[in-house]
PDB file of N, CA and C in Angstrom:
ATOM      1  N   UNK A   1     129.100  93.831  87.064  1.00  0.00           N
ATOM      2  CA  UNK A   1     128.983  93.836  85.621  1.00  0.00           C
ATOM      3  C   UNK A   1     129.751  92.636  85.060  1.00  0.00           C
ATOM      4  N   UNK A   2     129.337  91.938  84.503  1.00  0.00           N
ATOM      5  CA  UNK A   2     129.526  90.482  84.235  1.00  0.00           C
ATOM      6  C   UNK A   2     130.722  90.630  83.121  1.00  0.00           C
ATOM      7  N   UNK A   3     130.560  91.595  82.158  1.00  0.00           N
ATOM      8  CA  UNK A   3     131.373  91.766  80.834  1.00  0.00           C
ATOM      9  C   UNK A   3     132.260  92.745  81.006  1.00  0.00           C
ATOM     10  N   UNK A   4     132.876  92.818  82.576  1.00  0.00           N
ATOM     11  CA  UNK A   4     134.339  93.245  82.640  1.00  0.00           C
ATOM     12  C   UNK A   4     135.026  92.629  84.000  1.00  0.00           C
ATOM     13  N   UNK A   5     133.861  91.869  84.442  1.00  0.00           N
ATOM     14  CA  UNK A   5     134.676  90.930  85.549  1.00  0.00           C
ATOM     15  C   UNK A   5     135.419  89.549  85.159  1.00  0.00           C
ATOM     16  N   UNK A   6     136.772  89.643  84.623  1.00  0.00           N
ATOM     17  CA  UNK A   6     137.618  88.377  84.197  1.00  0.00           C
ATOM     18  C   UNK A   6     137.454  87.186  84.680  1.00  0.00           C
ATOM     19  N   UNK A   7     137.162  87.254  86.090  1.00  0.00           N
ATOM     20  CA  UNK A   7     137.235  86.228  86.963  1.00  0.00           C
ATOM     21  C   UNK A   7     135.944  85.550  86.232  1.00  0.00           C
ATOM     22  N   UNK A   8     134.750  86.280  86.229  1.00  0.00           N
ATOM     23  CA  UNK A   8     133.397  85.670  85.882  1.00  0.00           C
ATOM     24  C   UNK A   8     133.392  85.267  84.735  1.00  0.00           C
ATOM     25  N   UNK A   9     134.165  85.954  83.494  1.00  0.00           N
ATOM     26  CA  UNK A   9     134.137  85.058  82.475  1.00  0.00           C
ATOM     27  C   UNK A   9     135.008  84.265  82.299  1.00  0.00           C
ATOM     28  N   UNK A  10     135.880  83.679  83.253  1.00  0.00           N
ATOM     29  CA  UNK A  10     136.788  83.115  82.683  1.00  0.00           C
ATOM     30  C   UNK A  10     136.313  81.779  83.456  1.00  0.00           C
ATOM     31  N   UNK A  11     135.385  81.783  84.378  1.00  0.00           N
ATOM     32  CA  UNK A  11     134.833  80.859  85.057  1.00  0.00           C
ATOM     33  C   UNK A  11     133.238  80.272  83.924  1.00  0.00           C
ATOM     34  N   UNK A  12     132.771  81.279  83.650  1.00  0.00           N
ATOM     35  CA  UNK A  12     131.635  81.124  82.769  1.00  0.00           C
ATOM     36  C   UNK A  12     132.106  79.971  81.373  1.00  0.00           C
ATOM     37  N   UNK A  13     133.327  80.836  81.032  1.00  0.00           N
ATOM     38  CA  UNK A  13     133.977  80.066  79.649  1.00  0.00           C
ATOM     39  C   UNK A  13     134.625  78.195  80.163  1.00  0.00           C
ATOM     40  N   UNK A  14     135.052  78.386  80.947  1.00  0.00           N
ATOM     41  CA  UNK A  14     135.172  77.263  81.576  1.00  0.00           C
ATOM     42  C   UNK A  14     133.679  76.151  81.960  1.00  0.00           C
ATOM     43  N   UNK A  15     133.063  76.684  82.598  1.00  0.00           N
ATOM     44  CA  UNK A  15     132.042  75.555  82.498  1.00  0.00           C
ATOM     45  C   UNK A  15     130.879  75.528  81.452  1.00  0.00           C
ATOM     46  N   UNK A  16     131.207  76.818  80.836  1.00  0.00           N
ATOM     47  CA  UNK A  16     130.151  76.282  78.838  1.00  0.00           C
ATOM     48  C   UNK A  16     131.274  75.675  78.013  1.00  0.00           C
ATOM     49  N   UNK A  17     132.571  75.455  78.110  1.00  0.00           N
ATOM     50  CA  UNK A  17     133.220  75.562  77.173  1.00  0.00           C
ATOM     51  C   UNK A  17     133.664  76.740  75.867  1.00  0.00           C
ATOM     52  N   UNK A  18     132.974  77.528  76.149  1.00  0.00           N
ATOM     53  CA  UNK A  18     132.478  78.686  74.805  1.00  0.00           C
ATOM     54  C   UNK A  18     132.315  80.121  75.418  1.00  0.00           C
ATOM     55  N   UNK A  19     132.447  81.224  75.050  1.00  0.00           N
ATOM     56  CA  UNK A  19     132.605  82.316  75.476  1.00  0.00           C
ATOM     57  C   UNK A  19     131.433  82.948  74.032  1.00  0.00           C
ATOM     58  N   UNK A  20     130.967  83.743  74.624  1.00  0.00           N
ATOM     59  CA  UNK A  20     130.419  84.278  73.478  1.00  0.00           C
ATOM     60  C   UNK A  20     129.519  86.214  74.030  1.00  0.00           C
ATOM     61  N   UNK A  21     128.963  86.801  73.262  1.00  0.00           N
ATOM     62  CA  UNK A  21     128.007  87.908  73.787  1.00  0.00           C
ATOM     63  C   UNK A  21     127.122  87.583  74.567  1.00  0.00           C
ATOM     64  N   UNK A  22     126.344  87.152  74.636  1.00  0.00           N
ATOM     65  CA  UNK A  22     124.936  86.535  75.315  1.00  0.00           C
ATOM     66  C   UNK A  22     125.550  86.009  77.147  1.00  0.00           C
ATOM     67  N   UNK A  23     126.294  85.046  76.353  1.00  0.00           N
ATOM     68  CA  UNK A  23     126.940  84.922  78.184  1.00  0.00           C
ATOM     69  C   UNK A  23     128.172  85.660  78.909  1.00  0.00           C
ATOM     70  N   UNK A  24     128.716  86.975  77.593  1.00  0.00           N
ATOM     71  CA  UNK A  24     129.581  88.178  78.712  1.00  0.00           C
ATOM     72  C   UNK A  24     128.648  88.946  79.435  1.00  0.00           C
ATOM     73  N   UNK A  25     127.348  88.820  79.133  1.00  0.00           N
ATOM     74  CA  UNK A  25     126.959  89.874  79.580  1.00  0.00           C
ATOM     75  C   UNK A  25     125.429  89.278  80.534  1.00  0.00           C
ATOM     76  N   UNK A  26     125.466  88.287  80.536  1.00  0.00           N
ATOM     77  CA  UNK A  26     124.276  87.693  81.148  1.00  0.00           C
ATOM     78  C   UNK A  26     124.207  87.709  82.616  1.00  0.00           C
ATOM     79  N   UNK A  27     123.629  88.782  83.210  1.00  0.00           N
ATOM     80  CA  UNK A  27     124.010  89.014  84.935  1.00  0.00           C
ATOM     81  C   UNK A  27     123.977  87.438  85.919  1.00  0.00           C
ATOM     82  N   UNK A  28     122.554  87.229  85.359  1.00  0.00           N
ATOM     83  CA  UNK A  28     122.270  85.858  86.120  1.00  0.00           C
ATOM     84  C   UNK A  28     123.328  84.946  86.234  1.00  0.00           C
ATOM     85  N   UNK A  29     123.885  84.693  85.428  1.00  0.00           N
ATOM     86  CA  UNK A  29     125.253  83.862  85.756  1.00  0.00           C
ATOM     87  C   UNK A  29     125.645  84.149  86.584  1.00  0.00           C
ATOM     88  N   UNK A  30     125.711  85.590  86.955  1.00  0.00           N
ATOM     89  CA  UNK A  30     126.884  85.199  88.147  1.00  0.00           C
ATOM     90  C   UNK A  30     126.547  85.414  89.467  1.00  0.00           C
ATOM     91  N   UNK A  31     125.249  84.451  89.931  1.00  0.00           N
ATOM     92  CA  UNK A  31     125.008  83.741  90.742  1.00  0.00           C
ATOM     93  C   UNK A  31     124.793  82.593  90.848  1.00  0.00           C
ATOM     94  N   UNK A  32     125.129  81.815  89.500  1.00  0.00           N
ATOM     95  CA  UNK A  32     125.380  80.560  89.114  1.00  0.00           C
ATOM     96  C   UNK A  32     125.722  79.367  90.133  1.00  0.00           C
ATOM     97  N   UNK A  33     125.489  78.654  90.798  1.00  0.00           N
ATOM     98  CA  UNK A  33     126.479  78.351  91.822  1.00  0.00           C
ATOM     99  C   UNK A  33     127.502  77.170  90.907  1.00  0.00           C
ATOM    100  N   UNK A  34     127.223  76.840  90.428  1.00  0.00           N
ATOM    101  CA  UNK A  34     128.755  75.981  89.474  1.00  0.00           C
ATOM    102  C   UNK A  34     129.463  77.435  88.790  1.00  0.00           C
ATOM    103  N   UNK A  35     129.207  78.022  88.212  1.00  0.00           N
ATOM    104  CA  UNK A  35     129.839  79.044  87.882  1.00  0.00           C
ATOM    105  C   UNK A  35     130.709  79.865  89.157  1.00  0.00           C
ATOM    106  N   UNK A  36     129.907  79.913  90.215  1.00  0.00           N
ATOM    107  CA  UNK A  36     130.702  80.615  91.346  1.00  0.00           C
ATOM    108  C   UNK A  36     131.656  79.678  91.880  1.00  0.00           C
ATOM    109  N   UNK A  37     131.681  78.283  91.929  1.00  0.00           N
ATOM    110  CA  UNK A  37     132.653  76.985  92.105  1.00  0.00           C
ATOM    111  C   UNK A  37     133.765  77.385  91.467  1.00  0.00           C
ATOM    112  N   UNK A  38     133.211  77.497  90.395  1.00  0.00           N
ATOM    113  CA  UNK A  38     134.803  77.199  89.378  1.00  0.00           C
ATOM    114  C   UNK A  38     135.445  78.645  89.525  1.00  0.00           C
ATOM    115  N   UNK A  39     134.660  80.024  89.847  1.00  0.00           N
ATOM    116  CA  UNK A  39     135.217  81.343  90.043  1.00  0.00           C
ATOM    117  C   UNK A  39     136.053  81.813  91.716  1.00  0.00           C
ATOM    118  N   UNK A  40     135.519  80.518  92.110  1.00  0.00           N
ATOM    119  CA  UNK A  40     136.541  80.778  93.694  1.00  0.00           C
ATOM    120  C   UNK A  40     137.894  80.439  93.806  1.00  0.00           C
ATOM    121  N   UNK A  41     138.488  79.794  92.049  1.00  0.00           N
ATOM    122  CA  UNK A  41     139.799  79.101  92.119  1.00  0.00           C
ATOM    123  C   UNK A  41     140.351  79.984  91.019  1.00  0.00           C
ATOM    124  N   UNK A  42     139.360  80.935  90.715  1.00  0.00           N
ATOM    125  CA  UNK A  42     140.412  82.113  89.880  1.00  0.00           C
ATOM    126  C   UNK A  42     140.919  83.418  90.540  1.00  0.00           C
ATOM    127  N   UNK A  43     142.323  83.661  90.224  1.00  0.00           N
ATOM    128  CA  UNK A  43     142.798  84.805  90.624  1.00  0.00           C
ATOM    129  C   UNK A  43     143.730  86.184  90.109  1.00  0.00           C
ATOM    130  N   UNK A  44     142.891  87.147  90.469  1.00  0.00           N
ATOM    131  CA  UNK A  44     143.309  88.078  89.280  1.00  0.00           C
ATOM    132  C   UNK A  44     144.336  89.257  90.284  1.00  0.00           C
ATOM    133  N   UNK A  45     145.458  89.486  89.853  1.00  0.00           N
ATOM    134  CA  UNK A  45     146.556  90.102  90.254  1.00  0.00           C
ATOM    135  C   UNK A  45     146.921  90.941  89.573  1.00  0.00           C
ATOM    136  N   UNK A  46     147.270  92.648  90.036  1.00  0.00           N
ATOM    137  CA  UNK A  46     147.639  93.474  88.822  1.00  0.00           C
ATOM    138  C   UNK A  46     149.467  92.896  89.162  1.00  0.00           C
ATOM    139  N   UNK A  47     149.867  93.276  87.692  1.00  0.00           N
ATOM    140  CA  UNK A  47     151.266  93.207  87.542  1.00  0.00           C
ATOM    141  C   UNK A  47     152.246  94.403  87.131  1.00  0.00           C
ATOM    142  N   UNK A  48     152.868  95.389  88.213  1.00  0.00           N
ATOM    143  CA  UNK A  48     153.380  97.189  87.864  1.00  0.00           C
ATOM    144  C   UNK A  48     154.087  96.608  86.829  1.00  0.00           C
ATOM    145  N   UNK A  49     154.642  95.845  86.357  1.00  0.00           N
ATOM    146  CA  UNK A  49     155.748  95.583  85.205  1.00  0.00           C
ATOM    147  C   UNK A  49     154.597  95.825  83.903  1.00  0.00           C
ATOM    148  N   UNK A  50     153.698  94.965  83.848  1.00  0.00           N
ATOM    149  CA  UNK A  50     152.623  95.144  82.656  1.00  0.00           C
ATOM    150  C   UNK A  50     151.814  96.658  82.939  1.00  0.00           C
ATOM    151  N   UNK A  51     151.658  97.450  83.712  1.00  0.00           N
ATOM    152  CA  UNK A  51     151.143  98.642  83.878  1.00  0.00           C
ATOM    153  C   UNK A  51     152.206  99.662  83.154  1.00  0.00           C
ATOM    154  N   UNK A  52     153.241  99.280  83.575  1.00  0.00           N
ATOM    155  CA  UNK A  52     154.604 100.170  83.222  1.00  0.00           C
ATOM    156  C   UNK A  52     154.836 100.130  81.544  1.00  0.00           C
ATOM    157  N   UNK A  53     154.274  98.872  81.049  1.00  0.00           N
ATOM    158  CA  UNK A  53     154.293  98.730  79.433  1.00  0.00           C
ATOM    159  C   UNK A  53     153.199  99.188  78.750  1.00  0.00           C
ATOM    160  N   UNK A  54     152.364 100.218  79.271  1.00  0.00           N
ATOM    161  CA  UNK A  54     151.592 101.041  78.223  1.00  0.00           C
ATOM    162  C   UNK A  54     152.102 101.992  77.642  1.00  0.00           C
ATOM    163  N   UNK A  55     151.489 102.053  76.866  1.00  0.00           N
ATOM    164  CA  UNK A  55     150.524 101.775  75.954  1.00  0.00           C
ATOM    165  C   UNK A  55     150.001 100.289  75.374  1.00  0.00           C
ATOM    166  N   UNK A  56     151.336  99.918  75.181  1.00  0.00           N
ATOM    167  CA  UNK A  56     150.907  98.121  74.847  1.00  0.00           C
ATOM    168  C   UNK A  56     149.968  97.871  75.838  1.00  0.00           C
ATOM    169  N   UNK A  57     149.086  96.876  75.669  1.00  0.00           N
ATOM    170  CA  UNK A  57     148.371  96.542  76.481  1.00  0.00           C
ATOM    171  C   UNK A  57     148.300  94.549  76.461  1.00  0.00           C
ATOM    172  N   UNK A  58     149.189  94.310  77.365  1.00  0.00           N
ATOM    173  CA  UNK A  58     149.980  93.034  77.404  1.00  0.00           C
ATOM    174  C   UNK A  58     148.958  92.358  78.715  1.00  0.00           C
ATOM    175  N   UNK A  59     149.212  90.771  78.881  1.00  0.00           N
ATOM    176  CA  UNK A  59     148.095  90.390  79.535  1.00  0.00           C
ATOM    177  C   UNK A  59     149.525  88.795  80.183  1.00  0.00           C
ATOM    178  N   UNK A  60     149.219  88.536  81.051  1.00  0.00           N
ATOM    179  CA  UNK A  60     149.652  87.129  81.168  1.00  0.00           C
ATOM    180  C   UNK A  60     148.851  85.991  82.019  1.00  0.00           C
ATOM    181  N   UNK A  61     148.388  84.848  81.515  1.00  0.00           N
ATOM    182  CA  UNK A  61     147.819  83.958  81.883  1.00  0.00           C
ATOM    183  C   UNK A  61     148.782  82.767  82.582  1.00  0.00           C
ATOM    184  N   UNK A  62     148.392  82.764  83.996  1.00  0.00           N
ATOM    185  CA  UNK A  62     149.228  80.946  84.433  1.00  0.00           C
ATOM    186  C   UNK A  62     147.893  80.457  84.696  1.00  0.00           C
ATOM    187  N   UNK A  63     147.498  79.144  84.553  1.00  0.00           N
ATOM    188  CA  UNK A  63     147.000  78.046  84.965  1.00  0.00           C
ATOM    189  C   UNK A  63     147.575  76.981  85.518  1.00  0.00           C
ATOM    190  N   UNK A  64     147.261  76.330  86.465  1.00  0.00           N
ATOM    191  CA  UNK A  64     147.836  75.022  87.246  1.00  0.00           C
ATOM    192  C   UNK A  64     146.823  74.050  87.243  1.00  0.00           C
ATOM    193  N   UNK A  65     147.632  72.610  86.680  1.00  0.00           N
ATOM    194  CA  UNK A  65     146.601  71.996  86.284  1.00  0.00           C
ATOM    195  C   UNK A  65     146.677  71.188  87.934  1.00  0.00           C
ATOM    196  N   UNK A  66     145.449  70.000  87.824  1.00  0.00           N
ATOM    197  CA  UNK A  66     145.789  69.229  88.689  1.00  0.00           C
ATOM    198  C   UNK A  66     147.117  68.355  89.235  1.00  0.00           C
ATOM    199  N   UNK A  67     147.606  68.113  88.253  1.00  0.00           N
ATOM    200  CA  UNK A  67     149.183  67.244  88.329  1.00  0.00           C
ATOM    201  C   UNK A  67     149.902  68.497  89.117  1.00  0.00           C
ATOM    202  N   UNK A  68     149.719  69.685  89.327  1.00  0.00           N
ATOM    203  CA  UNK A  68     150.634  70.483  89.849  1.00  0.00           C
ATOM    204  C   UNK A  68     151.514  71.323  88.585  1.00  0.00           C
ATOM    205  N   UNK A  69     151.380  70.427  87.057  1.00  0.00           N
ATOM    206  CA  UNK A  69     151.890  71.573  86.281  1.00  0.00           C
ATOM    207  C   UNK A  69     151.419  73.128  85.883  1.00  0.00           C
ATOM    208  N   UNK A  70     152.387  74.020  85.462  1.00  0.00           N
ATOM    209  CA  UNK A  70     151.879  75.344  85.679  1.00  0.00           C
ATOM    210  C   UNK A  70     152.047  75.812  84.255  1.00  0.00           C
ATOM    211  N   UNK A  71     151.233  76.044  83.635  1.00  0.00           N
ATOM    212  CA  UNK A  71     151.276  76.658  82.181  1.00  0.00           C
ATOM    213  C   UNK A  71     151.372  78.122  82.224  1.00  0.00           C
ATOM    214  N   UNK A  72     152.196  78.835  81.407  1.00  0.00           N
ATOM    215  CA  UNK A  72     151.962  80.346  81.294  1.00  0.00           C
ATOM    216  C   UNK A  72     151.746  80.512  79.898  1.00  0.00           C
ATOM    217  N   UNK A  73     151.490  81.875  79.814  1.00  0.00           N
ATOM    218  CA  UNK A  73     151.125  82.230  78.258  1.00  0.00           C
ATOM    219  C   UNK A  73     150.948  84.008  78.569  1.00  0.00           C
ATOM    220  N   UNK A  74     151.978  84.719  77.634  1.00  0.00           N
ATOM    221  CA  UNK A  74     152.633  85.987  78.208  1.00  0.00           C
ATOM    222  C   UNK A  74     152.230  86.491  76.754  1.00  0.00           C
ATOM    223  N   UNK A  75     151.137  87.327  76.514  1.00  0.00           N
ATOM    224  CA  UNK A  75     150.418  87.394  75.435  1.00  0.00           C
ATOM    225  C   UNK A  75     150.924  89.268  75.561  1.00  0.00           C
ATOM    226  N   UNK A  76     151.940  89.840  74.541  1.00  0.00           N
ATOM    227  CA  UNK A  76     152.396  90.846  74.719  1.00  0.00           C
ATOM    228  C   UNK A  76     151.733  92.510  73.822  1.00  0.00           C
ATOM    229  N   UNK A  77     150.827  91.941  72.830  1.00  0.00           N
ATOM    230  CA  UNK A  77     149.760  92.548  72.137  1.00  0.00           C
ATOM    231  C   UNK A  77     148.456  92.153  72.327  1.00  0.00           C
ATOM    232  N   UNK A  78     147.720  92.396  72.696  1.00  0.00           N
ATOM    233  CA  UNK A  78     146.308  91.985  72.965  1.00  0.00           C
ATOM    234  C   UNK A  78     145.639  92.435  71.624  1.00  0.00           C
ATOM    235  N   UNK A  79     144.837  90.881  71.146  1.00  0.00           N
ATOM    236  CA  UNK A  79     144.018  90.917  70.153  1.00  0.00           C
ATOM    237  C   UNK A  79     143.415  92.169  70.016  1.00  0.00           C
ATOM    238  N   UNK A  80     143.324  92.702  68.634  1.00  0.00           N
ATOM    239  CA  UNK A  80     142.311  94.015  68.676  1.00  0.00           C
ATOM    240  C   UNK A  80     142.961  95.342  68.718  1.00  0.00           C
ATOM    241  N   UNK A  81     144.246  95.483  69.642  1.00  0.00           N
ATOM    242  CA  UNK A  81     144.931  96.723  69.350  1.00  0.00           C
ATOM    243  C   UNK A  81     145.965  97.149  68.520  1.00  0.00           C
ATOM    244  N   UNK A  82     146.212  98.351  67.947  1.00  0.00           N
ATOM    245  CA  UNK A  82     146.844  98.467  66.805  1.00  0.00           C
ATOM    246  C   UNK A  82     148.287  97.493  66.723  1.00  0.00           C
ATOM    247  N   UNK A  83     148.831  96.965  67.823  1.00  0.00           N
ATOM    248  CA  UNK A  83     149.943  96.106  67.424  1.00  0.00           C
ATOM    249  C   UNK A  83     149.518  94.692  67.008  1.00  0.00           C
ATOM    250  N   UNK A  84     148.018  94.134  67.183  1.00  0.00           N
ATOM    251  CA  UNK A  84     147.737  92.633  67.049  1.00  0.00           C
ATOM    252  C   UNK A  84     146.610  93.093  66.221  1.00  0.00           C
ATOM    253  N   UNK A  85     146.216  93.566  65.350  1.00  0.00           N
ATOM    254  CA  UNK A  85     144.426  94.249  64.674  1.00  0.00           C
ATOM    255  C   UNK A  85     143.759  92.913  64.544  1.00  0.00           C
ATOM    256  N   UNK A  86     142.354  93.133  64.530  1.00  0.00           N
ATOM    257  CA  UNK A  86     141.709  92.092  63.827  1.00  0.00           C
ATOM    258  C   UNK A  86     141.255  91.815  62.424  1.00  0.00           C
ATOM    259  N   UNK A  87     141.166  90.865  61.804  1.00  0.00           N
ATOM    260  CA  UNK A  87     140.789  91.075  60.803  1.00  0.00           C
ATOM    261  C   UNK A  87     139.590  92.072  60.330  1.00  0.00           C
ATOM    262  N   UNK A  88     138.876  91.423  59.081  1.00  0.00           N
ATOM    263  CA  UNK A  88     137.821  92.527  59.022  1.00  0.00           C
ATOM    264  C   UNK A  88     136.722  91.695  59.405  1.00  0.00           C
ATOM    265  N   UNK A  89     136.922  90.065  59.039  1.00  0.00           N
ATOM    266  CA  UNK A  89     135.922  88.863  58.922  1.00  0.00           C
ATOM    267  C   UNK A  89     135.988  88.616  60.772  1.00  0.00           C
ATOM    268  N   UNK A  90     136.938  89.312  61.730  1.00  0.00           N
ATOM    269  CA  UNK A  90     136.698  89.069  62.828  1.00  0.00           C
ATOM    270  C   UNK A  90     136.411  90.139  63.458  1.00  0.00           C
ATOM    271  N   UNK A  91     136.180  91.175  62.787  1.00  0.00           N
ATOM    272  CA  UNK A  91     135.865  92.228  63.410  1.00  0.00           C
ATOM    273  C   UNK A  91     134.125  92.032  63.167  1.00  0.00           C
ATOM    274  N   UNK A  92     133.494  91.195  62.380  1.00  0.00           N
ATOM    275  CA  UNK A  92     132.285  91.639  61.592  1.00  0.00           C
ATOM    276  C   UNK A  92     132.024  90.643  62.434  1.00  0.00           C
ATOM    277  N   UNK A  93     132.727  89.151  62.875  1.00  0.00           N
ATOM    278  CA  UNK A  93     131.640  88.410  64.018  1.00  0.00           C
ATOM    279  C   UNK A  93     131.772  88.815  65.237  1.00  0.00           C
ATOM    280  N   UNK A  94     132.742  89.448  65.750  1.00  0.00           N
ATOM    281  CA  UNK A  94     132.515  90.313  67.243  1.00  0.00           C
ATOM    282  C   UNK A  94     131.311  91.772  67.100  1.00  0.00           C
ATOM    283  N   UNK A  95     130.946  92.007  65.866  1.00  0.00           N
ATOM    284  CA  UNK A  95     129.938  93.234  66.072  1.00  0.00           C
ATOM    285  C   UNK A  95     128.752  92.006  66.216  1.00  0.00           C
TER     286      UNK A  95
END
């Protein structure tokens, strides 16, 4: 299922540039073979520390670029749930 496998969209969003409905959920992609390229260098790890913080529902992203630098981004409310809400004007373009 394309629109809960991270790896696939995060590989998908990467080579459209753009994330959107049409391509979370578009099966065919993900036999893509550039799409499956760029999805063999993603890796998804549970973390008991972020399991242990529910209800929050907290997320953390590293990327490593080519130079070897390592970016994180420790996102501790996830868009959408009652600690981060969405607007109403972003709730009306995600329906």
């Amino acid at each position: 299922m394309p629109e809960i496998c991270l790896q696939h969209l995060l590989a998908t969003m990467l080579v459209d540039g753009r994330m959107d409905f049409h391509r979370a959920h578009d099966r065919a992609r993900m036999a893509d073979p550039q799409v499956l390229q760029v999805r063999e260098r993603i890796t998804l790890r549970g973390d008991d520390e972020l399991s242990r913080a529910m209800p929050n529902r907290e997320g953390i992203v590293e990327v490593e670029l080519a130079s070897g630098q390592v970016l994180v981004e420790h996102t501790r409310a996830v868009r959408g749930t009652p600690r981060n809400p969405m607007t109403p004007d972003e709730v009306q373009d995600k329906a």
